[in-house]
Protein backbone atom coordinates (compact mmCIF):
# COMPACT_ATOMS: atom_id res chain seq x y z
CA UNK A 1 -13.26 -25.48 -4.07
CA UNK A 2 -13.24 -25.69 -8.05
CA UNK A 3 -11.37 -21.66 -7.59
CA UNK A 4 -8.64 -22.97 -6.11
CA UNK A 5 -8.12 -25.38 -9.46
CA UNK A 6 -7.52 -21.30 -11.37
CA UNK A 7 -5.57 -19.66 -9.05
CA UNK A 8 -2.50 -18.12 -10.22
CA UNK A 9 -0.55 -19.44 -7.52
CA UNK A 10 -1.57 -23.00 -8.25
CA UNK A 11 2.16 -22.08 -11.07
CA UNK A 12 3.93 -20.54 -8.40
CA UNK A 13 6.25 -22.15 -5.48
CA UNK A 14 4.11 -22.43 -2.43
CA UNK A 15 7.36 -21.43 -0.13
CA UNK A 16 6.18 -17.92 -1.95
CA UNK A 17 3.39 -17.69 -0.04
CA UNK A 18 4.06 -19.71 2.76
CA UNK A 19 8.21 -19.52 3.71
CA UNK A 20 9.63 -21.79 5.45
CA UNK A 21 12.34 -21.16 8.66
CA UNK A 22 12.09 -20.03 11.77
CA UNK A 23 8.44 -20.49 13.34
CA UNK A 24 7.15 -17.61 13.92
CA UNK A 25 9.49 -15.38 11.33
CA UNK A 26 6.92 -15.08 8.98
CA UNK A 27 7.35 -14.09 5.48
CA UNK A 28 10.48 -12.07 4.53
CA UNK A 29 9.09 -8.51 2.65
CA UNK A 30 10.30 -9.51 -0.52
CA UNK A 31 8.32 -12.49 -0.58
CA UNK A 32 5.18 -10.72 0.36
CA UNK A 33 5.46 -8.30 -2.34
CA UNK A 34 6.61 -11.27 -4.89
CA UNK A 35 3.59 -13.09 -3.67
CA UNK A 36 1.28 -10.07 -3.65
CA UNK A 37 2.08 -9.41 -7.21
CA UNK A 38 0.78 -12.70 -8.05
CA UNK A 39 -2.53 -12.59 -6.59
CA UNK A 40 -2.72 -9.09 -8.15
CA UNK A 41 -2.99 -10.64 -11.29
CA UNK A 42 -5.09 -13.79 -10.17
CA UNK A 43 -8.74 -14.12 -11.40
CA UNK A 44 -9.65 -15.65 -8.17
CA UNK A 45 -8.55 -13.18 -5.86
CA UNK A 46 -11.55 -12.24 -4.33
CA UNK A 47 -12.74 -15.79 -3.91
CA UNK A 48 -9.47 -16.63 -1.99
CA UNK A 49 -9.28 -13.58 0.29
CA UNK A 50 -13.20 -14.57 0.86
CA UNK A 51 -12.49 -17.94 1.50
CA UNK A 52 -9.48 -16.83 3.70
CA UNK A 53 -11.66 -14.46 5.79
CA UNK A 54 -13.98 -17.09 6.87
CA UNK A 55 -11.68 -19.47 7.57
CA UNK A 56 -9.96 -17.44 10.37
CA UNK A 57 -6.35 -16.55 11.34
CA UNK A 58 -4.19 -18.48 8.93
CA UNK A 59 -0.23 -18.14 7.85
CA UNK A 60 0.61 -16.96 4.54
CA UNK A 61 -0.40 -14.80 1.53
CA UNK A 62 -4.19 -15.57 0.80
CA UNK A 63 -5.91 -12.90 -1.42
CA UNK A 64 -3.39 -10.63 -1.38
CA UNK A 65 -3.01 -10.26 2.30
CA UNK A 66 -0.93 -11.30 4.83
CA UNK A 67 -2.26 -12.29 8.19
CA UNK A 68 -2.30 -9.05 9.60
CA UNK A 69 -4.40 -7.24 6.95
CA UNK A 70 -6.74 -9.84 7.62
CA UNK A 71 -6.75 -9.56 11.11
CA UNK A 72 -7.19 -5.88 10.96
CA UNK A 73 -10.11 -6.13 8.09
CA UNK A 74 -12.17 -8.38 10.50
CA UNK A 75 -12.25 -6.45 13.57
CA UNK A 76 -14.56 -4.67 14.43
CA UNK A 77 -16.10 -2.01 16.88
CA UNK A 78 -17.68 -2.96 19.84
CA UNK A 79 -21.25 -1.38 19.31
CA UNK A 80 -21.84 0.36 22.91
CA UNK A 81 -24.13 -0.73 25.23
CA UNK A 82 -27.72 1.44 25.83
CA UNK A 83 -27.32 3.65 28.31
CA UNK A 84 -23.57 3.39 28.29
CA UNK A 85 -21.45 6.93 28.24
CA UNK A 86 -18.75 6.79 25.71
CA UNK A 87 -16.07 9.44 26.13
């Protein structure tokens, strides 16, 4: 993944994006906004939230998001059914 080689972050200490401590504790919101502001200013952002996206449910700052703004950009509504009554 040659966009990977021009990422901003490739400069940038990965515990930024990635923390490390307690599982589950997730980044702190300091680092997400230190990280964020990185990938604001990366050329390959949309490449790495892309990449990100079709990779699944990962840990970490990828694109600019964390895992949760991922999560919620890939759901979807369930289309309904013919014939099915929607309140």
């Amino acid at each position: 993944m040659e966009w990977r080689e021009r990422a901003s972050c490739q400069a940038e200490d990965p515990d930024l994006f990635f923390p490390v401590g307690n599982i589950g504790s997730g980044p702190t919101l300091i680092q997400t906004d230190e990280a964020k502001a990185v990938c604001r200013r990366c050329p390959v952002r949309e490449q790495c939230l892309a990449w990100a996206l079709d990779a699944g449910p990962m840990d970490g700052i990828w694109g600019g998001t964390t895992e949760q703004e991922r999560q919620a950009m890939t759901r979807r509504p369930v289309p309904a059914s013919p014939g099915r009554v929607t309140p």
